[in-house]
Every structure is written in C-alpha cells, then in structure tokens.
Protein backbone atom coordinates (compact mmCIF):
# COMPACT_ATOMS: atom_id res chain seq x y z
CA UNK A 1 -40.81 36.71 0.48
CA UNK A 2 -44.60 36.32 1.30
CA UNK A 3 -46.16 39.07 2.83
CA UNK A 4 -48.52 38.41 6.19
CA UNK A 5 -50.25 41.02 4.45
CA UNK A 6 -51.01 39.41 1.47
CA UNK A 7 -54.76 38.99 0.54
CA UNK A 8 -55.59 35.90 -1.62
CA UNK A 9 -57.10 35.49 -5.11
CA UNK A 10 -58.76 33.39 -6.43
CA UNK A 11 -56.22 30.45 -7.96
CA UNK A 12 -56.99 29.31 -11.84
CA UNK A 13 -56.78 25.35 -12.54
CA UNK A 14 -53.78 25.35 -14.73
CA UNK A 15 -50.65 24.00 -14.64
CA UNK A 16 -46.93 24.92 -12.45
CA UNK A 17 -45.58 28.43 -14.39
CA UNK A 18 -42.48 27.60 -16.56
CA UNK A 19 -41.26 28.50 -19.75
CA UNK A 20 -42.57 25.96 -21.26
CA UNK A 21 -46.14 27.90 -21.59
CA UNK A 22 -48.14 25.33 -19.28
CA UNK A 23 -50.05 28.47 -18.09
CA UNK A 24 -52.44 29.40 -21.27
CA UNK A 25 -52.53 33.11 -21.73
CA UNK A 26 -54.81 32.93 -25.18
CA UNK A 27 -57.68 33.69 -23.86
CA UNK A 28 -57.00 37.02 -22.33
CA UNK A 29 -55.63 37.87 -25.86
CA UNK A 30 -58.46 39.66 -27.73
CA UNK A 31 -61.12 41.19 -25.02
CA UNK A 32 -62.71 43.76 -25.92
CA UNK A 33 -61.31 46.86 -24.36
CA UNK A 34 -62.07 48.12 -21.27
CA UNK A 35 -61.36 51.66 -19.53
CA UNK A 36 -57.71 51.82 -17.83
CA UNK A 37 -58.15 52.01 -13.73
CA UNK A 38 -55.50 54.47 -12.00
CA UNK A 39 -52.33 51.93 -11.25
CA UNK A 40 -50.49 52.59 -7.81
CA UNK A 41 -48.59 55.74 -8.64
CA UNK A 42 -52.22 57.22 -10.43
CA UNK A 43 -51.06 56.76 -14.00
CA UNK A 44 -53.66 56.14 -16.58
CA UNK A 45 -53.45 52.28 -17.96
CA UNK A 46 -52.70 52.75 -21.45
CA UNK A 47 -49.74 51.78 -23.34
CA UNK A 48 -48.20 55.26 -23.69
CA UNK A 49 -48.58 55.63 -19.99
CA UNK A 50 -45.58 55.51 -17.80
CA UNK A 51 -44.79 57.16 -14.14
CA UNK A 52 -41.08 56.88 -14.93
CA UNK A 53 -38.67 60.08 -16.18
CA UNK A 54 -37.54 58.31 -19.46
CA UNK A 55 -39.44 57.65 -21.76
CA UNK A 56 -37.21 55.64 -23.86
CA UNK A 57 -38.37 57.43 -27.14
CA UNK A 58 -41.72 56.96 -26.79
CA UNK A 59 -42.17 53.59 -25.46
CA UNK A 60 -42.43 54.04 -21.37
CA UNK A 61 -40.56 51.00 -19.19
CA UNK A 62 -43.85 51.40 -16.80
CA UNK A 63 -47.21 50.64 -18.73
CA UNK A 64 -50.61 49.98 -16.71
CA UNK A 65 -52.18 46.29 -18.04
CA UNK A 66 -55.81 46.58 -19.64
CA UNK A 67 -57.29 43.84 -20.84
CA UNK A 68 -56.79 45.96 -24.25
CA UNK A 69 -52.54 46.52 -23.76
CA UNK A 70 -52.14 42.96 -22.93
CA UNK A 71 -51.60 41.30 -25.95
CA UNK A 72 -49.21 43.89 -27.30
CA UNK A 73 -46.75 43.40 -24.27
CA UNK A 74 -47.07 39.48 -24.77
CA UNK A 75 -46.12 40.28 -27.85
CA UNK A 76 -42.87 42.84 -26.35
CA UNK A 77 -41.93 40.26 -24.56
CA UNK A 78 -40.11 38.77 -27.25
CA UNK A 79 -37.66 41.27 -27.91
CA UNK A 80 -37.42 42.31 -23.75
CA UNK A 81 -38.97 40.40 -20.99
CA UNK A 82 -41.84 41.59 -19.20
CA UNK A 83 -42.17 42.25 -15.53
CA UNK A 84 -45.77 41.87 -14.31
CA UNK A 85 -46.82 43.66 -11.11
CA UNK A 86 -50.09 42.38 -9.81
CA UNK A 87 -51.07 44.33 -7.02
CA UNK A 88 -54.48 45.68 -5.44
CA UNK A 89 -55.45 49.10 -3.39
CA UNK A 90 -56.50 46.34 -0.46
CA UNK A 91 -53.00 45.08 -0.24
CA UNK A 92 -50.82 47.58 1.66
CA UNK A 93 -47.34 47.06 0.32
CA UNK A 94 -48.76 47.08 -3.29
CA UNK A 95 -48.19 50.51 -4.25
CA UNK A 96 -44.80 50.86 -2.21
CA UNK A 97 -43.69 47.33 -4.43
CA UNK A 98 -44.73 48.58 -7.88
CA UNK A 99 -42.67 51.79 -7.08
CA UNK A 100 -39.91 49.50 -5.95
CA UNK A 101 -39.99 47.31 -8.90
CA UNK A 102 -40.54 50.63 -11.52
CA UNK A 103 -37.18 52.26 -10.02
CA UNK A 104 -35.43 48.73 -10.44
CA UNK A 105 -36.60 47.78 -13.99
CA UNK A 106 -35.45 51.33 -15.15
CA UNK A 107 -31.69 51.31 -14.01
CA UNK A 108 -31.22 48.27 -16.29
CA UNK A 109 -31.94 50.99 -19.06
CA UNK A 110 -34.08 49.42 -21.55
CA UNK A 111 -33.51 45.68 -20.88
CA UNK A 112 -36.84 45.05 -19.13
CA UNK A 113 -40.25 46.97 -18.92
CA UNK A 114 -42.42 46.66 -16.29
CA UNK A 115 -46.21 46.05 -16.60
CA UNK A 116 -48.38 46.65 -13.32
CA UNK A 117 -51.61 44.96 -13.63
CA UNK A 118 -54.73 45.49 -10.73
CA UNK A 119 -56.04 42.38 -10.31
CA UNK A 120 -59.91 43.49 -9.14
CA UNK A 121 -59.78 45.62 -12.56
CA UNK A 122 -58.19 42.26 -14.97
CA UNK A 123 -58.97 39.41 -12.61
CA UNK A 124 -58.40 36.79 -15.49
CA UNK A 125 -54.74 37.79 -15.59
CA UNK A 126 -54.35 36.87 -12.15
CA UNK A 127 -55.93 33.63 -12.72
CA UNK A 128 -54.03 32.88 -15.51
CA UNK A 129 -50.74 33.17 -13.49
CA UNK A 130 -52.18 31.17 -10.93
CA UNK A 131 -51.62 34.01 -7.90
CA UNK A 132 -52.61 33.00 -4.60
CA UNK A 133 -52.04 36.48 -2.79
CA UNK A 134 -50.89 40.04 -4.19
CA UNK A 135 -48.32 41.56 -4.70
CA UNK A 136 -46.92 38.99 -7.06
CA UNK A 137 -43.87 39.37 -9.52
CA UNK A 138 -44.33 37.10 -12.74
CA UNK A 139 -42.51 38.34 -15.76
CA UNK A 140 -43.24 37.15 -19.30
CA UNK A 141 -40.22 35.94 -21.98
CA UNK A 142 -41.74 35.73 -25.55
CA UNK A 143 -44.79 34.88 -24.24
CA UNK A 144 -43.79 32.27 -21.50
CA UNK A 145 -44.87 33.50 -17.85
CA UNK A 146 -42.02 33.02 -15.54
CA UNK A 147 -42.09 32.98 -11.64
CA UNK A 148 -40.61 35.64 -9.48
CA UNK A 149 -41.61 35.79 -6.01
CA UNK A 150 -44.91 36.36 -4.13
CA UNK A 151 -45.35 39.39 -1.17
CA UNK A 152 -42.63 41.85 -0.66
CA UNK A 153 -38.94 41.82 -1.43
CA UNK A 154 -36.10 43.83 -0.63
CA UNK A 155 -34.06 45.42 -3.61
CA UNK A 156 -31.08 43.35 -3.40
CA UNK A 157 -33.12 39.92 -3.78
CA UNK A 158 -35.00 41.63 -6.66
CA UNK A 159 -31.84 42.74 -8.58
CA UNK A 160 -30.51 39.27 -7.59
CA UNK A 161 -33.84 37.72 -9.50
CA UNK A 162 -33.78 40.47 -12.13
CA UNK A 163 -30.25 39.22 -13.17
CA UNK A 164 -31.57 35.65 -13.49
CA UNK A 165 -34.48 36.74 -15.82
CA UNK A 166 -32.02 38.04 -18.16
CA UNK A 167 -29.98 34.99 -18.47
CA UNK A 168 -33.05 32.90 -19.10
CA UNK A 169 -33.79 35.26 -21.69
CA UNK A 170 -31.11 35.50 -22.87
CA UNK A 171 -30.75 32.04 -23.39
CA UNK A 172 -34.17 32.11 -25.23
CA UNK A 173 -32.89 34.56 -27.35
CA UNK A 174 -34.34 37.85 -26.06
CA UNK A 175 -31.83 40.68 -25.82
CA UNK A 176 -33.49 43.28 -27.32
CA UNK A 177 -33.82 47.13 -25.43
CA UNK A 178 -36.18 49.68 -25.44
CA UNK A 179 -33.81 52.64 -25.98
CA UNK A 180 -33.51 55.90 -27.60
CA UNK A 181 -33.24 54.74 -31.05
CA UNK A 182 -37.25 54.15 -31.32
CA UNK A 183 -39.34 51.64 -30.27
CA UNK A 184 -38.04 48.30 -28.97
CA UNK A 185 -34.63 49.55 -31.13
CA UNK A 186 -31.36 47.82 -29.90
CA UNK A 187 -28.64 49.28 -27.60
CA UNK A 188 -25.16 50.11 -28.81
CA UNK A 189 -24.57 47.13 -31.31
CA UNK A 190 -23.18 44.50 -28.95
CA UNK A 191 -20.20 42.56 -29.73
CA UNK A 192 -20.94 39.09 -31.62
CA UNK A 193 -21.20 35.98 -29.52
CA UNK A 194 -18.57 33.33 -30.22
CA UNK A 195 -19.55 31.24 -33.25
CA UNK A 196 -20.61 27.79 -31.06
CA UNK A 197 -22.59 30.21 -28.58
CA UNK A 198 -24.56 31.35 -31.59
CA UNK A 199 -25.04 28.07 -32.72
CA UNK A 200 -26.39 27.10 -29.68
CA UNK A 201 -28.90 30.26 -29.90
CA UNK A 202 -29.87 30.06 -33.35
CA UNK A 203 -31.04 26.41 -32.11
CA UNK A 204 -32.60 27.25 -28.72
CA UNK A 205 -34.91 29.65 -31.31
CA UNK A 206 -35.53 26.51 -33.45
CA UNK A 207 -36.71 24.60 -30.06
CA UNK A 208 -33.79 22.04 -30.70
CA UNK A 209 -32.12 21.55 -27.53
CA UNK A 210 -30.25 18.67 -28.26
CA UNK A 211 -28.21 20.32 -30.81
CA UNK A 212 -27.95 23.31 -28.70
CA UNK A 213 -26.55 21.44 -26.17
CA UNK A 214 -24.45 19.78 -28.58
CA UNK A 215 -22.88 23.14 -29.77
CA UNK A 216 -22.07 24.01 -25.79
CA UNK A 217 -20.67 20.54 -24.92
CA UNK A 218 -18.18 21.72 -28.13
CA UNK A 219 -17.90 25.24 -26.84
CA UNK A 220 -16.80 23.18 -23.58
CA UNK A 221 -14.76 21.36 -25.41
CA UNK A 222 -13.04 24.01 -26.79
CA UNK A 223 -12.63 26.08 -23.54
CA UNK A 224 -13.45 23.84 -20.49
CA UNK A 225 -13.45 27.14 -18.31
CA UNK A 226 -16.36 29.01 -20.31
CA UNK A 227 -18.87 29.48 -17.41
CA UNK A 228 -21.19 30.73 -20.22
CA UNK A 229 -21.13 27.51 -21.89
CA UNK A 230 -21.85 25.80 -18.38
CA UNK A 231 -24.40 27.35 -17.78
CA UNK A 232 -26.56 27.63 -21.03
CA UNK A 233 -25.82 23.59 -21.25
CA UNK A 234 -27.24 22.97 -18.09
CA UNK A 235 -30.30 24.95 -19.10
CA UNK A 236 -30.86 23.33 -22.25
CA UNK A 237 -30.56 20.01 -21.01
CA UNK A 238 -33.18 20.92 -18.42
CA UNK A 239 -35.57 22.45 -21.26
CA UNK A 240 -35.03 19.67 -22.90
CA UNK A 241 -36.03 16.60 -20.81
CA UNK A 242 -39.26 18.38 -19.85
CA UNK A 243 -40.21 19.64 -23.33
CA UNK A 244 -41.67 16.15 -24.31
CA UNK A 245 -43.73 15.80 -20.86
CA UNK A 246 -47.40 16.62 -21.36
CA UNK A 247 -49.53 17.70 -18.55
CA UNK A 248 -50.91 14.23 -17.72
CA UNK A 249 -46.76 13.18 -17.84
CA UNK A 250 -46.20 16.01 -15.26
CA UNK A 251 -49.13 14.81 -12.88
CA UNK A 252 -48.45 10.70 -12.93
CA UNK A 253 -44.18 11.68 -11.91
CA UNK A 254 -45.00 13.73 -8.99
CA UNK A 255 -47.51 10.85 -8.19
CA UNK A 256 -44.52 8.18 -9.07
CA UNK A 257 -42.65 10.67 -6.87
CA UNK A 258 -44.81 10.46 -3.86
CA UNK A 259 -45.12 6.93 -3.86
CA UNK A 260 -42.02 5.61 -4.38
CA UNK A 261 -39.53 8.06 -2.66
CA UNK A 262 -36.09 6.33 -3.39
CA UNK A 263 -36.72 5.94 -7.17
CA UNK A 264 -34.44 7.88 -8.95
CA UNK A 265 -35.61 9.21 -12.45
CA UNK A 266 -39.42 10.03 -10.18
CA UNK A 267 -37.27 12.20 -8.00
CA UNK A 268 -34.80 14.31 -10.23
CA UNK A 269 -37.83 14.94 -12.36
CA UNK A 270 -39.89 16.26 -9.78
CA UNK A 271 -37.30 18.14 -9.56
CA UNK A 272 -36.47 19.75 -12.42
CA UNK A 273 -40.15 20.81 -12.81
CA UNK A 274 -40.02 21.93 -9.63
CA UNK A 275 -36.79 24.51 -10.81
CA UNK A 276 -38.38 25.25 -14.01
CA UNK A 277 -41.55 26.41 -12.21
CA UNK A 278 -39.31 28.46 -9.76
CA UNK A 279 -40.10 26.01 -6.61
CA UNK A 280 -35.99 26.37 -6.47
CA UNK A 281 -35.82 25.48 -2.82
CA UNK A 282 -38.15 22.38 -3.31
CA UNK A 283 -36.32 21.18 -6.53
CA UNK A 284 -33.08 21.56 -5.17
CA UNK A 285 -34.09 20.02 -1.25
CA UNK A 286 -35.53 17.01 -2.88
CA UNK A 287 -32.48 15.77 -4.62
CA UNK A 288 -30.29 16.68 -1.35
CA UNK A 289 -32.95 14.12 0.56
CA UNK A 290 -32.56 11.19 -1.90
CA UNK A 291 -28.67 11.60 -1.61
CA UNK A 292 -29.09 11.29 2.15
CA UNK A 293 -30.98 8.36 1.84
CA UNK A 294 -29.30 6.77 -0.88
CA UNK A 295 -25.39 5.37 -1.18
CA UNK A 296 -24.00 4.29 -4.39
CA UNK A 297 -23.99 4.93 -8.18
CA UNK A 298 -27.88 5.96 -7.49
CA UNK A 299 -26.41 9.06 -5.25
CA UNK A 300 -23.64 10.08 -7.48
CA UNK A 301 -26.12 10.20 -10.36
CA UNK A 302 -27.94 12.84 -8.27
CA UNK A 303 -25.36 14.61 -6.95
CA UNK A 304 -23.93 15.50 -10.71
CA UNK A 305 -27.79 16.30 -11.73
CA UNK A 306 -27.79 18.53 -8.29
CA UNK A 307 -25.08 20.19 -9.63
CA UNK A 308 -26.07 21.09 -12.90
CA UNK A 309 -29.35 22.43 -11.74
CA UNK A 310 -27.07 24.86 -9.36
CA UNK A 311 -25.76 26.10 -12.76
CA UNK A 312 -29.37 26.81 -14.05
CA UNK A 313 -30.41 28.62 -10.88
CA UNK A 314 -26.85 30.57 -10.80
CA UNK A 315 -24.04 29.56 -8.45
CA UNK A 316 -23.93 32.68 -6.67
CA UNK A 317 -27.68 32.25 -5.80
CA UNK A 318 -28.60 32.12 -1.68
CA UNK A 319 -30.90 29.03 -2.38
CA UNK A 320 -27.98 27.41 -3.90
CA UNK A 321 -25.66 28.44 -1.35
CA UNK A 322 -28.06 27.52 1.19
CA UNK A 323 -28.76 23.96 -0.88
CA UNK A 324 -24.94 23.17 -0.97
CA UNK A 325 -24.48 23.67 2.86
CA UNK A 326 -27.13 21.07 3.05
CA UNK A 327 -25.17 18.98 0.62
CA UNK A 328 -22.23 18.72 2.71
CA UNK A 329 -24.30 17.76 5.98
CA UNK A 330 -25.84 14.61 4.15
CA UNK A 331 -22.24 13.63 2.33
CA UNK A 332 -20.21 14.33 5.25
C-alpha cells in the first residue's frame, strides 16, 4: 500500500507499534496549545470541527489534531477507537486519502472517529508513531497506537482493515459509539454477550489473559464451533506471551532470531511481535520458512502456532490467504 509518492519523515527511536503501548505518547499529552492549521478538506482543527454531514449530536466523527485536542481523543479512544490520518499539503494523495478515510469511518455510524493530523503543523505525533512517509493510517484503542497501512489504499482493503480494528477493540473492551444520544452515548442497547465471553472481557480489562483465555478454552468447550471464542483465544494467548517481554526482551529475540534461524521459540516469537506490530506478512512468512526447513514435532509445533495467529489476523484476510497457499507449497 506504499505510495511512490510518499515523502519521508523523520522516524522517532521507539519501539515496533502494538497494543501493548511500546510507542510512548505522554509526552505529546499536555503542550501548550497551539493555533489549528486548515486540515485537507479546509476545516478548522478544533475538536468541534468536522467536514462530515452528521454530527453525531455534537461530537463530529472528523476532528483536525492540535497539539491541544490530542489528549482528549487519547482519551476517546477508550470508548471508540481512533483513526489517525497523518498527511501533508506536499504529499499528493493526502487530501484525496483523508476524504477517503472520513467517508469510510462515517458509514460505520458512530463506531470509529477519525482524527487527521498534519504532520509539518504536530511533527511530534508523527514521530511518536514512528512514520516513515505520509499518508499513514495508525488508529489508537484506549490509548494503544495500532498499525494500519502506509501510502494509499483502495476502499475495500480499508473496510477490510477497518473490520479488524473493531475486533481488536472489541476484544479490549471498546464498543462504545458516538451517536445521537450525546456524546460518546451507546447505540441501541446491544444484546448481552454469553456469560463465558464476558468473563473473558471483564478479564482482558483486568490485563489477565490467562484467565481470559481460560474462560474461552470453556466457551470452546462448551460449543467447539464458536468462531468468536476462536478467535478472542488466539488473541489473548498472543497478548499474553508478549505482555511480560520488555524492550531489551524484544531486541535480544529478534537477535536470537537472526542468529540461530532453526530455533524454534526465537522464531515464533519474532513472530508474534511481528503480528502484533502489524508486520502480518513478515510474522506469518517466517513461521511458513521454519516449517520448510524443519520436519518433525519442531514443524507441527509451528504449524498449530501458524494457525492460531491466522485466527488473530482473521481467516478471511488476503495475507492469510496468501500465507496458507504458501503453507501448502512447503508441506506438500
């Protein structure tokens, strides 16, 4: 999705994007505020702004980020995730992207907002999300940036991503929607989740995977064909083997990784930081290449971890589609 038109930025030393917050936003939490620039479609950047038709009751789904707004749509995210434009008037498909991404964001009536940000007006935010070239899509789930895609994308792919972001926040417990009861209010009331689904919730909030993932292996149990279920336990167990890996942890297993190409453990965790910080297609590839190296109980073990990280992408996702084909050329 990388545009040849793309201009770079400078790049911030942090850490891969993930929802485990390796990316620190805190410092571009209380500046002082500055005056809004014009965004792409020559709306003021303030939080009442918005170039869309609905309003929502008051609270626009398009807002301009100022250094001054920011904090309060970290804070939004929480009850709706946050889609982050960063764009620039150099960069020609900006505008036409922001547009495409406003349009988008507002047919999924009140489930996401969308926050366009110019990066020569707030370069710290750009930075801070580590963005090599604009346009770039981040969005942000209580608080936690989350990768997108870089350059331009066609609507389909975007919808396709869009639907993602709501299952991972969903799964982190944001389901909120800006609708026409007030500010952030709720949608129609939506039917209770099933009483081990909740569980699992009400435990992802707590940061306890493991007995999240306890209460889906039950749900499983229970109902072995609840896709839901599946899915969220496949997430969980990927949040948690990389919530106790510190940033030093994270640099010495890709090293470990590099080096030693045919040990296991180095490989599937390279990979699952790789999926967490949306490197899908490099997560995904490197297990595929150990199984076609490897034979044995070794290549089983990362064949069923292949598997389950298919579930966290989404089984109807291309790179997944395109990772299994690849699957069946080194098995068969």
């Amino acid at each position: 999705m990388t545009s040849p038109a793309s201009r770079p930025v400078p790049p911030a030393a942090a850490n891969p994007l993930n929802l485990r917050g390796a990316v620190d936003l805190s410092s571009l939490k209380q500046r002082p505020a500055t005056p809004a620039a014009p965004g792409p479609g020559g709306t003021p950047g303030s939080p009442a702004a918005g170039n869309g038709d609905a309003d929502h009751a008051g609270r626009p789904l398009r807002v301009d980020i100022t250094e001054a707004n920011f904090q309060e749509l970290v804070e939004l995210s929480a009850q709706v995730p946050v889609v982050v434009a960063l764009w620039a008037a150099y960069s020609p498909g900006s505008a036409e992207l922001v547009d495409v991404l406003e349009r988008i964001v507002d047919s999924y009536d009140g489930r996401m907002v969308l926050g366009a940000a110019d990066v020569e007006v707030f370069p710290q935010l750009a930075q801070a999300f580590q963005v090599q070239a604009v346009p770039t899509a981040v969005a942000l789930v209580k608080g936690q940036p989350v990768p997108l895609f870089q350059g331009g994308a066609e609507e389909p792919q975007v919808r396709s991503l869009f639907d993602e972001l709501l299952k991972v926040a969903s799964a982190n417990g944001v389901t909120g929607r800006i609708g026409a009861g007030g500010p952030a209010a709720d949608g129609p009331e939506a039917p209770p989740l099933p009483p081990l689904h909740q569980k699992a919730y009400d435990a992802i909030e707590a940061g306890d995977y493991a007995a999240a993932a306890d209460a889906y292996r039950q749900a499983l149990l229970e109902m072995p064909a609840d896709a839901e279920a599946k899915a969220g336990l496949a997430q969980v167990e990927l949040m948690g083997r990389l919530q106790p890996l510190s940033a030093a942890d994270t640099d010495a297993l890709r090293q470990l990784a590099a080096d030693e190409p045919d040990n296991l453990e180095a490989q599937l965790g390279v990979a699952d930081l790789d999926v967490a910080g949306g490197h899908v297609e490099d997560g995904l590839g490197r297990i595929v290449a150990f199984i076609g190296r490897n034979f044995g109980p070794e290549r089983e073990t990362a064949r069923v971890r292949l598997l389950e990280l298919f579930d966290v992408v989404g089984t109807t996702d291309d790179r997944v589609a395109k990772a299994r084909q690849n699957l069946a050329r080194v098995l068969f």
